[in-house]
C-alpha atoms as a PDB file:
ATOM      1  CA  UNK A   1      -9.541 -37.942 -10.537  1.00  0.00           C
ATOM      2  CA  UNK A   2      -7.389 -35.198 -11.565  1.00  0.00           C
ATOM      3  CA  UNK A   3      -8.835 -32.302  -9.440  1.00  0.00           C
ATOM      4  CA  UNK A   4      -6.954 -29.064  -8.805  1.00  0.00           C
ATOM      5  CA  UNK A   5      -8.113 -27.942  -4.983  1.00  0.00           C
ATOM      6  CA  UNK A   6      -7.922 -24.106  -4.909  1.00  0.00           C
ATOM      7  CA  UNK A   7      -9.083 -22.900  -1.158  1.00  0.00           C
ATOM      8  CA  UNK A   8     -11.302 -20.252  -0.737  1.00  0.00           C
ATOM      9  CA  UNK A   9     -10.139 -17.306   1.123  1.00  0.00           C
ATOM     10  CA  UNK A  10     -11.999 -14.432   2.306  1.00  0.00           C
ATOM     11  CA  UNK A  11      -9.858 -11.421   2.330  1.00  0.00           C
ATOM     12  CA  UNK A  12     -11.423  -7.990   3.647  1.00  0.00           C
ATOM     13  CA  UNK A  13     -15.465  -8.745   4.542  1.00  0.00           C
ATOM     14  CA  UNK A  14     -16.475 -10.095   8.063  1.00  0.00           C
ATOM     15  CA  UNK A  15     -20.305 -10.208   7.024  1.00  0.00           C
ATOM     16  CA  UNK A  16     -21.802  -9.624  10.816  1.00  0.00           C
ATOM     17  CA  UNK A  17     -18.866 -10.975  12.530  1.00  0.00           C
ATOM     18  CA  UNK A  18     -17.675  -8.406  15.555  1.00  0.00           C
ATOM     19  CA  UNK A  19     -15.991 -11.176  17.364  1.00  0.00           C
ATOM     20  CA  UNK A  20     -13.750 -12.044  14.680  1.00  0.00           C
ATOM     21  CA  UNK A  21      -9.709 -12.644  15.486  1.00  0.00           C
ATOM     22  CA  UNK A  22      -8.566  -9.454  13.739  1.00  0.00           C
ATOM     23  CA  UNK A  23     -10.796  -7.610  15.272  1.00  0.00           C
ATOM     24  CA  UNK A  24      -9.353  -8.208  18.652  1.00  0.00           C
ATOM     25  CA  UNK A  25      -5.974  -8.078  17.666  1.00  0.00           C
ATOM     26  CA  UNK A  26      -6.088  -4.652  15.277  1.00  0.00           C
ATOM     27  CA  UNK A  27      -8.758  -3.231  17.211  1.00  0.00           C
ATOM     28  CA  UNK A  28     -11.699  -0.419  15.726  1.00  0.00           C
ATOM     29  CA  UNK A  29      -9.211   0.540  13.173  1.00  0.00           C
ATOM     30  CA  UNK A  30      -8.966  -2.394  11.887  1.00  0.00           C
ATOM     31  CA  UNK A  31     -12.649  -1.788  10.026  1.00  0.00           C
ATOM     32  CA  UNK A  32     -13.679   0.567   7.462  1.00  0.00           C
ATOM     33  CA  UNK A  33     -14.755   4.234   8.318  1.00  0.00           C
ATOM     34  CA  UNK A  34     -16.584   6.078   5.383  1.00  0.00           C
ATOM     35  CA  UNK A  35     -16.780   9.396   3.505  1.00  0.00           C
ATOM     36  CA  UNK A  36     -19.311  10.817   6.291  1.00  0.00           C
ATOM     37  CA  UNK A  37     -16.874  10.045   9.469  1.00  0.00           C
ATOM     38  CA  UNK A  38     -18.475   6.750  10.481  1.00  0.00           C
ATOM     39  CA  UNK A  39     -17.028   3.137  11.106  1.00  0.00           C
ATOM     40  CA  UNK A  40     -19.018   0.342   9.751  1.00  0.00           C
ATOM     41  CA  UNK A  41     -19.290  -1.320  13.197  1.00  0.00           C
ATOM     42  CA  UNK A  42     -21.985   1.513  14.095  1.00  0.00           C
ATOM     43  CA  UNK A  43     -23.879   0.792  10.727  1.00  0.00           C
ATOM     44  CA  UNK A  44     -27.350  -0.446  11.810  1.00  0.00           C
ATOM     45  CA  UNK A  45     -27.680  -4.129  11.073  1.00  0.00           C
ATOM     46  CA  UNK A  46     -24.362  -3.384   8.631  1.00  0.00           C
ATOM     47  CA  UNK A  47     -26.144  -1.653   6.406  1.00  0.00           C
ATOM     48  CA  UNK A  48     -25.858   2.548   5.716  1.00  0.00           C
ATOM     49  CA  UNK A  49     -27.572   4.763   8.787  1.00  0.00           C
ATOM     50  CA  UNK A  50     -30.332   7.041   8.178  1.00  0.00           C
ATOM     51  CA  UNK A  51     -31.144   9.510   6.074  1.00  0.00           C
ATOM     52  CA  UNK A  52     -28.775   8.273   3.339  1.00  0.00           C
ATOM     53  CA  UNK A  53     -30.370   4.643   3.754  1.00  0.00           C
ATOM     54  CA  UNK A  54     -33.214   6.102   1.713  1.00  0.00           C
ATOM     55  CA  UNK A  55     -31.360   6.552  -1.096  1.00  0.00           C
ATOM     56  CA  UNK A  56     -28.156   4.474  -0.581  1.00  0.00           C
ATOM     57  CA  UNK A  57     -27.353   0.593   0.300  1.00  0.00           C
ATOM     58  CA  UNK A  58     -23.911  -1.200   0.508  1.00  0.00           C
ATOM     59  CA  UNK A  59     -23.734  -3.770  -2.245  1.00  0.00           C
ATOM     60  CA  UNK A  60     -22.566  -6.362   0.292  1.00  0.00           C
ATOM     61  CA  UNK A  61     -24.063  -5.473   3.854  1.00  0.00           C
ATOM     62  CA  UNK A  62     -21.695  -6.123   7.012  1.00  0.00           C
ATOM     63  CA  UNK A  63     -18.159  -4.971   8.293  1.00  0.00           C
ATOM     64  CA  UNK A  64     -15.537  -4.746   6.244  1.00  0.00           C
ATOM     65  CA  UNK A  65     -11.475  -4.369   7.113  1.00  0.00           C
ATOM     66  CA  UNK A  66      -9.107  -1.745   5.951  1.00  0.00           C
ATOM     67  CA  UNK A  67      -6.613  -2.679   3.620  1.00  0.00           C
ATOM     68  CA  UNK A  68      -4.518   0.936   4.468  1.00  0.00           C
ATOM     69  CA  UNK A  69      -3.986  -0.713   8.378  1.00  0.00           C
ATOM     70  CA  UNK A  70      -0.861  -2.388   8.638  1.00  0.00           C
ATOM     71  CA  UNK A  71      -2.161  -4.859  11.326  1.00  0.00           C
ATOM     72  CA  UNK A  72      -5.162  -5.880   8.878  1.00  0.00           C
ATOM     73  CA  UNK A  73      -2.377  -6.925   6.432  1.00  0.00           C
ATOM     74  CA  UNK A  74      -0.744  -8.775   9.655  1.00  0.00           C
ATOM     75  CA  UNK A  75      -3.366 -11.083   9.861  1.00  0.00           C
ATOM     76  CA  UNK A  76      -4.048 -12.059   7.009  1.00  0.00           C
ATOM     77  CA  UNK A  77      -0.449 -12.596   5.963  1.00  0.00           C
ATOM     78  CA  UNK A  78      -0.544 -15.018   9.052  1.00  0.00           C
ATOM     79  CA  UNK A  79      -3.970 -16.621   8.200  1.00  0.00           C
ATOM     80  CA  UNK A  80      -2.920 -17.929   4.951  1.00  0.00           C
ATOM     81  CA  UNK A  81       1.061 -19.000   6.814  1.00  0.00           C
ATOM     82  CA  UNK A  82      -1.104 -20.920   8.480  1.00  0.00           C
ATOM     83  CA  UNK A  83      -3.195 -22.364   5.579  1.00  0.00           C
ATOM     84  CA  UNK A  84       0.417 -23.196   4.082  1.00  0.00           C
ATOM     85  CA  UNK A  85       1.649 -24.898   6.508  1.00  0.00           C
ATOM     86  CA  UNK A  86      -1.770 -26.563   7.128  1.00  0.00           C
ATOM     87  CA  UNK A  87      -2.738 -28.003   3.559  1.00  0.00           C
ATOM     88  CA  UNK A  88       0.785 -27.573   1.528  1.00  0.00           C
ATOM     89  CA  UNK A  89      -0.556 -30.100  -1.780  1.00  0.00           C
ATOM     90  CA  UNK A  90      -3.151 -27.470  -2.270  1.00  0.00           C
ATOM     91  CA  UNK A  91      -2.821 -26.620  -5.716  1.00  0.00           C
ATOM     92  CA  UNK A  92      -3.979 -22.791  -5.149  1.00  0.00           C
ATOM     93  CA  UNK A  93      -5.780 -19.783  -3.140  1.00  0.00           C
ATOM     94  CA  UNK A  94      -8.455 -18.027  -4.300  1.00  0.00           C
ATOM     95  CA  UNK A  95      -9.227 -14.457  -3.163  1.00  0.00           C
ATOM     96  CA  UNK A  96     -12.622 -13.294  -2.624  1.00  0.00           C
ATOM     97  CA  UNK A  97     -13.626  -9.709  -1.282  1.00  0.00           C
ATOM     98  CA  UNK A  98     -10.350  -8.334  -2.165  1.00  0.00           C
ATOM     99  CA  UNK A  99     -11.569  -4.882  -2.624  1.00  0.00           C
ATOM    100  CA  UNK A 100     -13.417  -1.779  -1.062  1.00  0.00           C
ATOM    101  CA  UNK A 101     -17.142  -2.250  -0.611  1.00  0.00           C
ATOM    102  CA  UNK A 102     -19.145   0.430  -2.482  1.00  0.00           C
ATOM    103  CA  UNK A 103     -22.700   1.609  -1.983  1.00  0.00           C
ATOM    104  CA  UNK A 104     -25.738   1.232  -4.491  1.00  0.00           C
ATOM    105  CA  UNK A 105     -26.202   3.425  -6.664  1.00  0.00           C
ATOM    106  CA  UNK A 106     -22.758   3.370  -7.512  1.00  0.00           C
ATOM    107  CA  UNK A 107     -20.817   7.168  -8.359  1.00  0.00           C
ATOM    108  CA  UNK A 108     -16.988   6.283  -8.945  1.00  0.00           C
ATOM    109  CA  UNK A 109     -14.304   7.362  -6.616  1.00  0.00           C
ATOM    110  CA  UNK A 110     -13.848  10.298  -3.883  1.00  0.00           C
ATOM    111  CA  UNK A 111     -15.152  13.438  -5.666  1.00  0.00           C
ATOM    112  CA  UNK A 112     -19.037  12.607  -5.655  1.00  0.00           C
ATOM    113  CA  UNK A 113     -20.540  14.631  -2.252  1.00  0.00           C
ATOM    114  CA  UNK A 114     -24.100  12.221  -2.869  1.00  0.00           C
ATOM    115  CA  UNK A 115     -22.213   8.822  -3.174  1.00  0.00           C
ATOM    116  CA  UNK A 116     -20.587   7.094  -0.124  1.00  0.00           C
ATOM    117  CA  UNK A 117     -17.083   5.626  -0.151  1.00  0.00           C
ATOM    118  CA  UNK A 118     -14.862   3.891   2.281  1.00  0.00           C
ATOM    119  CA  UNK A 119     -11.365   3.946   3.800  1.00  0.00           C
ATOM    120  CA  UNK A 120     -11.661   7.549   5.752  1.00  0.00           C
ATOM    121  CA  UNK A 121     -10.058   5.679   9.025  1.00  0.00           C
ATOM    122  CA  UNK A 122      -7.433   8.145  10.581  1.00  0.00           C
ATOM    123  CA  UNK A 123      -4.693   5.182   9.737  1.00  0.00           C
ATOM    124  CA  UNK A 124      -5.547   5.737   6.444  1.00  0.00           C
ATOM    125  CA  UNK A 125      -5.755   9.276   6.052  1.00  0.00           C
ATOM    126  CA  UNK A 126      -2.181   9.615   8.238  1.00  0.00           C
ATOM    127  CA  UNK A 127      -0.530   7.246   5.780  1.00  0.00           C
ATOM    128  CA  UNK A 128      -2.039   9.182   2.726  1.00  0.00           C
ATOM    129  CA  UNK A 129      -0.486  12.392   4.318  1.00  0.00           C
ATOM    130  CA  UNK A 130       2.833  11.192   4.648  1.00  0.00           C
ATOM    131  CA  UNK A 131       3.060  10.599   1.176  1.00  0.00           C
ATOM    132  CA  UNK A 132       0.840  13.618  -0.257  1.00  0.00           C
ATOM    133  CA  UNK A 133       1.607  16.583   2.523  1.00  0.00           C
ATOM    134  CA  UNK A 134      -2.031  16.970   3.739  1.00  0.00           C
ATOM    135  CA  UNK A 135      -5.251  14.756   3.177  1.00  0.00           C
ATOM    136  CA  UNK A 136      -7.379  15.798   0.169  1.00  0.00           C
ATOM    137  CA  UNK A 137      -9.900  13.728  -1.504  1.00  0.00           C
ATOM    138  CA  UNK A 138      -9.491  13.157  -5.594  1.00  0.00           C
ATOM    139  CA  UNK A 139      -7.204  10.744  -8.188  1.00  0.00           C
ATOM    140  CA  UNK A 140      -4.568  10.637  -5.644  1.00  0.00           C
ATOM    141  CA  UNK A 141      -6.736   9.185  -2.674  1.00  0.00           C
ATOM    142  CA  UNK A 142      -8.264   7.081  -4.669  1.00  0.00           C
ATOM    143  CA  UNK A 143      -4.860   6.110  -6.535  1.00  0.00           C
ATOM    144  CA  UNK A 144      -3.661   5.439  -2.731  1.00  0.00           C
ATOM    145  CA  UNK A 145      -6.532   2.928  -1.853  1.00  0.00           C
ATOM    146  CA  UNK A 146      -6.485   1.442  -4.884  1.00  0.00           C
ATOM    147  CA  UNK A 147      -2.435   0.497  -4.218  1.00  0.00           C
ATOM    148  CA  UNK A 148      -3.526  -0.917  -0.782  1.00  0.00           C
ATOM    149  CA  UNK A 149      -6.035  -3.418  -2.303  1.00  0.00           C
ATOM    150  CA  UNK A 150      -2.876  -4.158  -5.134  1.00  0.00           C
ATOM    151  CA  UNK A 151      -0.331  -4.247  -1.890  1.00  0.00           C
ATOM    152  CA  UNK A 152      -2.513  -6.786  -0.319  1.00  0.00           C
ATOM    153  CA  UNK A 153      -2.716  -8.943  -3.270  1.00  0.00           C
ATOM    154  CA  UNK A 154       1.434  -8.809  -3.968  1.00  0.00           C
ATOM    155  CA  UNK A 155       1.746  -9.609  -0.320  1.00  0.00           C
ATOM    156  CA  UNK A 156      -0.379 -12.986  -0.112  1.00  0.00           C
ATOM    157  CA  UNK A 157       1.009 -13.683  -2.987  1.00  0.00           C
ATOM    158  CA  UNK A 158       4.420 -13.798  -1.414  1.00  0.00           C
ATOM    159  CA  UNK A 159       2.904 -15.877   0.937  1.00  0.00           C
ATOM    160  CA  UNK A 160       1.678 -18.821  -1.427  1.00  0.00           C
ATOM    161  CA  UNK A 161       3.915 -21.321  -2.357  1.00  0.00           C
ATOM    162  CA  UNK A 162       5.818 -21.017  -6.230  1.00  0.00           C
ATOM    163  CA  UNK A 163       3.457 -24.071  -7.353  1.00  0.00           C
ATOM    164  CA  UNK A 164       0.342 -22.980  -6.455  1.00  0.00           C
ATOM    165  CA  UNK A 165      -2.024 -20.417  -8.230  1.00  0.00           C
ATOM    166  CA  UNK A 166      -3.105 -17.162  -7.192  1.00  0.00           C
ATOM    167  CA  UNK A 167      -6.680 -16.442  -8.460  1.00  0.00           C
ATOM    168  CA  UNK A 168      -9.157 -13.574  -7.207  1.00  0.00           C
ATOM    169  CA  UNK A 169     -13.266 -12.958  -7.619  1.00  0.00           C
ATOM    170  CA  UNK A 170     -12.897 -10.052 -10.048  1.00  0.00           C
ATOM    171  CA  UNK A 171     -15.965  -7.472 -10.352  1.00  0.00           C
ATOM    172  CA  UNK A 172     -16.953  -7.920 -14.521  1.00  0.00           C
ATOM    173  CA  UNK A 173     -16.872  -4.272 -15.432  1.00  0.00           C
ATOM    174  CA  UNK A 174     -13.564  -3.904 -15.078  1.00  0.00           C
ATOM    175  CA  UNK A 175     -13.675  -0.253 -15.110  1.00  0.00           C
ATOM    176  CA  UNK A 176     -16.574  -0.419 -12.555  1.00  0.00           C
ATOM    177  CA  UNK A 177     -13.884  -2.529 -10.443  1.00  0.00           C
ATOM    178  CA  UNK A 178     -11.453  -0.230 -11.028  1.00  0.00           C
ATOM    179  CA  UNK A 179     -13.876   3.232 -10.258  1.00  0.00           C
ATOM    180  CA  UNK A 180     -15.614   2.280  -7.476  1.00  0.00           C
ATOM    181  CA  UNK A 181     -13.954  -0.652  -5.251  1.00  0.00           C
ATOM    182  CA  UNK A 182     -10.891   0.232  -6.619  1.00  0.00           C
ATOM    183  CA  UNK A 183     -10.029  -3.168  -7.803  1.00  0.00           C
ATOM    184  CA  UNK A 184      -7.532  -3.133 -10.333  1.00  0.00           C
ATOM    185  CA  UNK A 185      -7.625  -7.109 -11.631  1.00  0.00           C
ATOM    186  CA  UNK A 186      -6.352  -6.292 -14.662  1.00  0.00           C
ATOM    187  CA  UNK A 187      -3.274  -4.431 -13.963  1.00  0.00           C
ATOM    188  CA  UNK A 188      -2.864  -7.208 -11.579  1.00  0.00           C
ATOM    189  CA  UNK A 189      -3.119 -10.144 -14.086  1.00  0.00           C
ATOM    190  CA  UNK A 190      -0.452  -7.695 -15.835  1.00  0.00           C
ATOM    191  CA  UNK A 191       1.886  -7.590 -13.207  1.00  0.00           C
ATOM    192  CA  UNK A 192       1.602 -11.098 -12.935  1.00  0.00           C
ATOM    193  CA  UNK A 193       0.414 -11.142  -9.470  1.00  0.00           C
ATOM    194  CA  UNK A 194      -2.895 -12.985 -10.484  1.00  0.00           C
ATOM    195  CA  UNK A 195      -2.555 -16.012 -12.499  1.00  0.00           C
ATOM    196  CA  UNK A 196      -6.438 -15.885 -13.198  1.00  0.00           C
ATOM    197  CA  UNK A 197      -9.085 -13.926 -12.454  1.00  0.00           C
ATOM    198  CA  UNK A 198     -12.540 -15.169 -12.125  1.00  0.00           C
ATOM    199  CA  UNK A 199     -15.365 -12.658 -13.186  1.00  0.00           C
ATOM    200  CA  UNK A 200     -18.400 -12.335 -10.799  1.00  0.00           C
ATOM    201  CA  UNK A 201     -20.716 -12.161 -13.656  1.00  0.00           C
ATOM    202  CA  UNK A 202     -23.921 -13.279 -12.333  1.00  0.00           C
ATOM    203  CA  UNK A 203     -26.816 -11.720 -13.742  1.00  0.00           C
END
């Protein structure tokens, strides 16, 4: 009937799942740790801890993985091997959650003391350091996560094969994307490591 069969893939959110494969395999560090010190597996019902909840509320509730930890990028790179070899006539992948989460209201990037960001694991801020001399929060941190998210991408897209199409779930304010889940889709699609990206316009 001439339909094009894209499959679905999840890429960094676990919603409430603590048993999940990667999780055993990577370990703690495999999840997100945020600006105040804390990993979201001791978020209360996966949403932001007192007193902040008050004021603050992750857009997308639940445990999220950390694109900066090698052995997060591991397992995914072997999920969608798998997928290949699994259902090779698919005609593409399509990546959803392939970002950081942010919290509502939104303030873009690291240098906002009342919002709350994520990617503070010690992996993370080691890797940072190797590159930067000592771990400071600003442009270049949030350059550095943003170039994890845009790693991840290049590297499942290395994965895929040459005739299918790489697609993602791209936040519609691009600059929002880019600010505050530092989701770059369009310097992607320039790079040509997207061959679409689908807006999540849905309001």
């Amino acid at each position: 009937n001439g339909l094009r069969v894209h499959a679905w893939f999840n890429c960094l959110a676990l919603a409430s799942n603590r048993n999940a494969p990667v999780l055993r395999a990577v370990g703690r560090e495999a999840v997100l740790v945020d600006s105040r010190g804390r990993s979201l597996l001791d978020y209360p019902d996966g949403n932001v801890p007192k007193p902040e909840r008050a004021f603050l509320e992750l857009e997308t509730p639940g445990l999220w993985l950390d694109p900066a930890v090698p052995g997060v990028i591991a397992h995914l790179e072997a999920t969608v091997d798998d997928l290949v070899r699994a259902a090779p006539e698919l005609d593409g992948l399509h990546l959803d959650y392939i970002r950081y989460p942010f919290a509502l209201p939104m303030t873009p990037g690291s240098r906002f003391s009342l919002g709350l960001d994520f990617g503070y694991g010690e992996v993370a801020r080691a890797r940072f350091a190797q590159s930067n001399g000592s771990f400071s929060r600003g442009d270049a941190w949030d350059g550095f996560r943003r170039e994890r998210v845009r790693d991840l991408v290049a590297a499942l897209r290395g994965r895929t094969p040459q005739t299918w199409q790489l697609s993602a779930a791209a936040m519609a304010y691009a600059d929002r994307a880019y600010l505050t889940s530092f989701q770059d889709w369009r310097g992607w699609l320039d790079e040509g490591l997207l061959d679409f990206a689908v807006a999540m316009a849905y309001t």
